[in-house]
Protein backbone atom coordinates (compact mmCIF):
# COMPACT_ATOMS: atom_id res chain seq x y z
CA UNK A 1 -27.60 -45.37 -24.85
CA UNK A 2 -25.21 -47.39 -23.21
CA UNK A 3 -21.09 -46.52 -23.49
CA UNK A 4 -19.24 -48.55 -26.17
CA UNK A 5 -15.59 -49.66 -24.63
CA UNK A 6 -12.89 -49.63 -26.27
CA UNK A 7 -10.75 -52.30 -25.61
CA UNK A 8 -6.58 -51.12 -25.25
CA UNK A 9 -5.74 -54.25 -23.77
CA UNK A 10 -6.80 -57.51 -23.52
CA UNK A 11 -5.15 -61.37 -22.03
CA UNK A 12 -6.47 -64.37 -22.22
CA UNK A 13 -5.37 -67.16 -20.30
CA UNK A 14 -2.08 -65.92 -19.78
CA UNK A 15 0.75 -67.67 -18.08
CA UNK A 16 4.57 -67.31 -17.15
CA UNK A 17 6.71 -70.07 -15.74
CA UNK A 18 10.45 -69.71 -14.80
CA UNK A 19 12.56 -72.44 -15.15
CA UNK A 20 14.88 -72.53 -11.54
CA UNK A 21 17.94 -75.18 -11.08
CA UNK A 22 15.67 -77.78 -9.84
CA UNK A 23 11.94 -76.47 -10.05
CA UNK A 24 9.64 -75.00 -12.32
CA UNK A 25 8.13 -71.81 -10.93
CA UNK A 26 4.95 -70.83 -12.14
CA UNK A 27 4.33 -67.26 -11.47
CA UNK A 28 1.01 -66.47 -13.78
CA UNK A 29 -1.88 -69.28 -14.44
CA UNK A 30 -4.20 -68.59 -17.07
CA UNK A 31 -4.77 -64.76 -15.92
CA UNK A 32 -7.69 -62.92 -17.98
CA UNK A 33 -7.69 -59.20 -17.83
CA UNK A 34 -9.40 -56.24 -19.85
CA UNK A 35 -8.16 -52.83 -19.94
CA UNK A 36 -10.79 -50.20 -21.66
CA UNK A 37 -9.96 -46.74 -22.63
CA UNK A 38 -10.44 -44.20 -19.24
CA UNK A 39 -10.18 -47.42 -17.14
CA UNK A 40 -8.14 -46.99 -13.64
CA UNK A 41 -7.31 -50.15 -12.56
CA UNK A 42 -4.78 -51.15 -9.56
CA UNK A 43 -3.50 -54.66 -9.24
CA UNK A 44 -2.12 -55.48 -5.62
CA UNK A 45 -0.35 -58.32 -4.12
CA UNK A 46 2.37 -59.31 -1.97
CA UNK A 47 6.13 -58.81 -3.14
CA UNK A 48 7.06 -61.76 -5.47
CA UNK A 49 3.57 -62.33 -6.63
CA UNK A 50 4.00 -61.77 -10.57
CA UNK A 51 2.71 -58.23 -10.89
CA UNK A 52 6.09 -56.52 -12.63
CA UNK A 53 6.08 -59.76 -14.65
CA UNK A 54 2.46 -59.58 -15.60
CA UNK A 55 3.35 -55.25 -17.12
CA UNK A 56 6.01 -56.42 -18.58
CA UNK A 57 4.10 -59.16 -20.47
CA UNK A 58 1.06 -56.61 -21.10
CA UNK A 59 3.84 -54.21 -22.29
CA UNK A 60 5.47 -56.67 -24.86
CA UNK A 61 8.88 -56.38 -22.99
CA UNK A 62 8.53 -60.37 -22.12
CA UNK A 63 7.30 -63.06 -23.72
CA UNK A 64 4.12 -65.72 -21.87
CA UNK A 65 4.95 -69.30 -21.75
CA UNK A 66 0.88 -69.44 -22.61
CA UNK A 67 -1.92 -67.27 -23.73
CA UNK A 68 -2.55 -64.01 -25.97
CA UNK A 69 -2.24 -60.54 -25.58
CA UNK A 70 -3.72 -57.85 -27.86
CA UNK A 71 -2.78 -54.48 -27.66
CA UNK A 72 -5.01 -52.24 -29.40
CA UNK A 73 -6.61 -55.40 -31.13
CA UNK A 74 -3.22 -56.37 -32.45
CA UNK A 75 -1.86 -59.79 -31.47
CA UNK A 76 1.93 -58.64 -30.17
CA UNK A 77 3.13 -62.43 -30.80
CA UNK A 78 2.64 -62.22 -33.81
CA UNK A 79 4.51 -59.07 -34.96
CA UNK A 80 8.31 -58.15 -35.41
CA UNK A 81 10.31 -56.13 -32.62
CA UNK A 82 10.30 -53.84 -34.44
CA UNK A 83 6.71 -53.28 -35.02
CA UNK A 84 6.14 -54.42 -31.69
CA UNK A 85 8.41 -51.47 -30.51
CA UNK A 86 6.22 -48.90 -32.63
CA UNK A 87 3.08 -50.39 -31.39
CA UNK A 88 4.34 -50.04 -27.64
CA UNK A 89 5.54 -46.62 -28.42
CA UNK A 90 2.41 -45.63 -30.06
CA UNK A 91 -0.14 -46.83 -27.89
CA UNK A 92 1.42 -47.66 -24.34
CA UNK A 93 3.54 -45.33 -21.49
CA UNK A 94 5.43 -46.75 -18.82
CA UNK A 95 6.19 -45.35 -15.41
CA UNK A 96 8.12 -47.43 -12.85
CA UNK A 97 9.36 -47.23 -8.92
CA UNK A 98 12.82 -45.52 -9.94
CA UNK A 99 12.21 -43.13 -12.63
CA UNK A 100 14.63 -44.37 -15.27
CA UNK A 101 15.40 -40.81 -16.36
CA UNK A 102 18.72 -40.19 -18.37
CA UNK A 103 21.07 -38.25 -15.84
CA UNK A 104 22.93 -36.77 -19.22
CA UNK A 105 20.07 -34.49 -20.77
CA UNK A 106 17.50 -32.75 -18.80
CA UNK A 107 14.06 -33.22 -18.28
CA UNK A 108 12.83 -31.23 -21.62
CA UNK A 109 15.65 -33.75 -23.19
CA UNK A 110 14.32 -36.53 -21.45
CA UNK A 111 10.08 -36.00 -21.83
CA UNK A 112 10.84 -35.38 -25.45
CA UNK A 113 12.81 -38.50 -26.42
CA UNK A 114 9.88 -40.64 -26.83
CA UNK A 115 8.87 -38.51 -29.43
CA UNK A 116 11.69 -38.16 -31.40
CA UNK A 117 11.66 -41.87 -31.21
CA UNK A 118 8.55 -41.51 -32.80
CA UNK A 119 10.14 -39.19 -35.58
CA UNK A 120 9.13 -36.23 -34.54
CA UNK A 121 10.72 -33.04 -35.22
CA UNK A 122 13.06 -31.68 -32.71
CA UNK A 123 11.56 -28.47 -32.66
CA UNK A 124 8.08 -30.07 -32.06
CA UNK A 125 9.10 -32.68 -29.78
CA UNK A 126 10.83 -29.81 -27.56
CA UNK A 127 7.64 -27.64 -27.42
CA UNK A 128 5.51 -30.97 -26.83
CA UNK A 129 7.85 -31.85 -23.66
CA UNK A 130 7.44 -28.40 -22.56
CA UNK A 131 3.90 -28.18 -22.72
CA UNK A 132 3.78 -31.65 -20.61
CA UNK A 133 6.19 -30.66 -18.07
CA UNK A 134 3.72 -27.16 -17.40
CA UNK A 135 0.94 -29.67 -16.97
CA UNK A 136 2.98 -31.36 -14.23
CA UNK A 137 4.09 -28.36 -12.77
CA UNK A 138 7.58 -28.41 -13.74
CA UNK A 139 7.87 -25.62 -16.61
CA UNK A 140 10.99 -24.03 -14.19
CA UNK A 141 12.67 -27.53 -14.56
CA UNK A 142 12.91 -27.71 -18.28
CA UNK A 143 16.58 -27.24 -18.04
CA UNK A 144 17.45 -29.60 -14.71
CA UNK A 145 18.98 -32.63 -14.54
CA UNK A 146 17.42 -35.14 -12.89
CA UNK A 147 20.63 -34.94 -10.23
CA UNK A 148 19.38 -31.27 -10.21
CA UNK A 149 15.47 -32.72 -9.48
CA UNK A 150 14.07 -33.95 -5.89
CA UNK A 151 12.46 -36.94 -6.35
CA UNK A 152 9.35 -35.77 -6.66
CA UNK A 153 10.15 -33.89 -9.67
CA UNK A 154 11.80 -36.72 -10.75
CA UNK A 155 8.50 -38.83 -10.83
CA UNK A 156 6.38 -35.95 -12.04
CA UNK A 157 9.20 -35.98 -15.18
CA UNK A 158 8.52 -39.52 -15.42
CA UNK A 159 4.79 -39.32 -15.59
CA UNK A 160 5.31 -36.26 -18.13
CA UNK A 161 7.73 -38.41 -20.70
CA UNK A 162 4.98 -41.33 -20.33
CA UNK A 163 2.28 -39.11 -21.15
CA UNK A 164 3.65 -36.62 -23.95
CA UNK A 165 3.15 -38.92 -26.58
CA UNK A 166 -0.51 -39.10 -25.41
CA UNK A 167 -0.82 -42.87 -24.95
CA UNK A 168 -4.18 -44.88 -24.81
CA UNK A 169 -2.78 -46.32 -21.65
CA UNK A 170 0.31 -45.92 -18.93
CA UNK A 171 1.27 -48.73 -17.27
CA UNK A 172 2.61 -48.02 -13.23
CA UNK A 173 4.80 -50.34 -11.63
CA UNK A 174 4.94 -48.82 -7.82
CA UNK A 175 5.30 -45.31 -9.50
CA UNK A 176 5.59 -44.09 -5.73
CA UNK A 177 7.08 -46.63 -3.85
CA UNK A 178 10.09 -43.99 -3.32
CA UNK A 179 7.70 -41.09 -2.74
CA UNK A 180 7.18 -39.29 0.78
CA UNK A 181 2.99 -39.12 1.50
CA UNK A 182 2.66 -35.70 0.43
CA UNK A 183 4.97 -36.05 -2.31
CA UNK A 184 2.82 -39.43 -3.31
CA UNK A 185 -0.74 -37.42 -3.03
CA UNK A 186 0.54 -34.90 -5.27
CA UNK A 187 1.39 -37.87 -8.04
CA UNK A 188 -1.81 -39.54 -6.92
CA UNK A 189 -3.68 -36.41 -7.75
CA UNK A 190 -1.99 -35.68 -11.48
CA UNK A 191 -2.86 -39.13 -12.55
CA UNK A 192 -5.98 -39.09 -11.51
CA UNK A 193 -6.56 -35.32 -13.05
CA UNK A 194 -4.74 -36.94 -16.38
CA UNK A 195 -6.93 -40.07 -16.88
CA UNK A 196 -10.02 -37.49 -16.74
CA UNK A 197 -8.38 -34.67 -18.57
CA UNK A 198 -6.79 -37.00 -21.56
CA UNK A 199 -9.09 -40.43 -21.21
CA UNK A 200 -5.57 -41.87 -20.98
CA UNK A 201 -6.09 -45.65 -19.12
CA UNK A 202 -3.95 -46.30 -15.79
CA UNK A 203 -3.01 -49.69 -15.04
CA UNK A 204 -1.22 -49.57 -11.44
CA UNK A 205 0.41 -52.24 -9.38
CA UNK A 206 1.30 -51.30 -5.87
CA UNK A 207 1.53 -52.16 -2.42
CA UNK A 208 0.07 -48.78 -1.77
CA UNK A 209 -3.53 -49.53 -0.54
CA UNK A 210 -3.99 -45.23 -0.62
CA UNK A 211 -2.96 -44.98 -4.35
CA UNK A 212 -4.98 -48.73 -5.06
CA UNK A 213 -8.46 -47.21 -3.43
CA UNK A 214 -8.17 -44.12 -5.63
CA UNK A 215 -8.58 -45.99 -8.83
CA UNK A 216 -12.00 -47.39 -10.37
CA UNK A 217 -11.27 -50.97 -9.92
CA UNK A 218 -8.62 -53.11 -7.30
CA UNK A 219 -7.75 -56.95 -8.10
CA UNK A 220 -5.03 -59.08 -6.20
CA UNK A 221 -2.86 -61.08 -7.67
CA UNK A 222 -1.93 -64.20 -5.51
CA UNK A 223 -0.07 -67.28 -5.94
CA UNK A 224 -0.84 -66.94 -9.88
CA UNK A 225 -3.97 -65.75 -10.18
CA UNK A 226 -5.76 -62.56 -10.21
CA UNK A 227 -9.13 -62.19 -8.84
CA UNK A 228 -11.54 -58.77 -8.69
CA UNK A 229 -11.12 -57.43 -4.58
């Protein structure tokens, strides 16, 4: 029997211009792209090619100048911000180069805010972010800082507070273009152990060809379009 995919996301001719002081410049042209749930799929391309634009557009945090984008079937143009927000929150992670972390609370504080976001209890959201930070192997950071973290901790925290709310899919801008190689293996490695462990989908753009080969599928985006490597 063959495997039925389940589609998390989905674009369809999907485009972004940015209007300069004298020039149009079109950064996406009619890109299609289909993210199932357990896909790993790394998008790679020279700085200034689109690729933070095109997660942010996947992500609902910008807006196309053409095309569609469902997110778990749902059309995101066509819904509020603030069901848009509970959609994103619901159904998406994000992980990017610098980790974003709040310096005032520490990293229980910090994995467990989406969730109270989410209107969780504090009690649950707490035990949640601890259980997530153990899986990442920082249960003797629940009370750091992230001054108090190296930045590999930092990152792992990161990964942890996009995972705890157990998304259908984490989206990675260069989550370890600030990581030494070891440091970088040993993020390579969770994700990878994650997307088996949870089915969670990883969508990845990097420069990193190491952390790019790793996943199931590579496409490049250049001068607008992205095309299967």
């Amino acid at each position: 029997m063959s495997k039925v995919l389940q589609s998390i996301i989905q674009c369809q001719k999907l485009s972004k211009t940015f209007n300069d002081v004298s020039q149009k410049i079109e950064v996406l042209k009619s890109v299609n792209l289909t993210i199932n749930k357990g896909d790993r799929v790394a998008i790679v391309g020279a700085s200034g090619s689109g690729k933070s634009t095109l997660l942010h557009l996947l992500g609902g945090l910008d807006k196309p100048t053409a095309g569609h984008i469902l997110l778990a079937d749902q059309d995101i143009a066509r819904l509020s911000e603030s069901k848009k927000s509970r959609l994103r929150n619901q159904t998406l992670g994000f992980v990017y180069q610098f980790h974003h972390l709040l310096p005032e609370f520490t990293a229980m504080e910090n994995v467990a805010m989406p969730l109270l976001i989410r209107g969780l209890k504090t009690d649950d959201a707490k035990e949640k972010a601890t259980a997530m930070l153990a899986n990442v192997g920082l249960e003797h950071r629940l009370s750091h800082k992230p001054a108090e973290l190296s930045g590999g901790e930092r990152q792992r925290a990161a990964i942890a507070r996009a995972l705890v709310t157990a998304p259908q899919c984490v989206l990675a801008d260069e989550p370890t273009g600030n990581l030494d190689t070891k440091t970088a293996n040993t993020v390579y490695e969770m994700m990878l152990e994650l997307n088996q462990s949870m089915n969670t989908s990883f969508l990845v753009v990097t420069h990193d060809e190491t952390l790019a080969a790793k996943m199931d599928k590579v496409m490049r985006l250049d001068q607008g379009q992205l095309t299967a490597c």
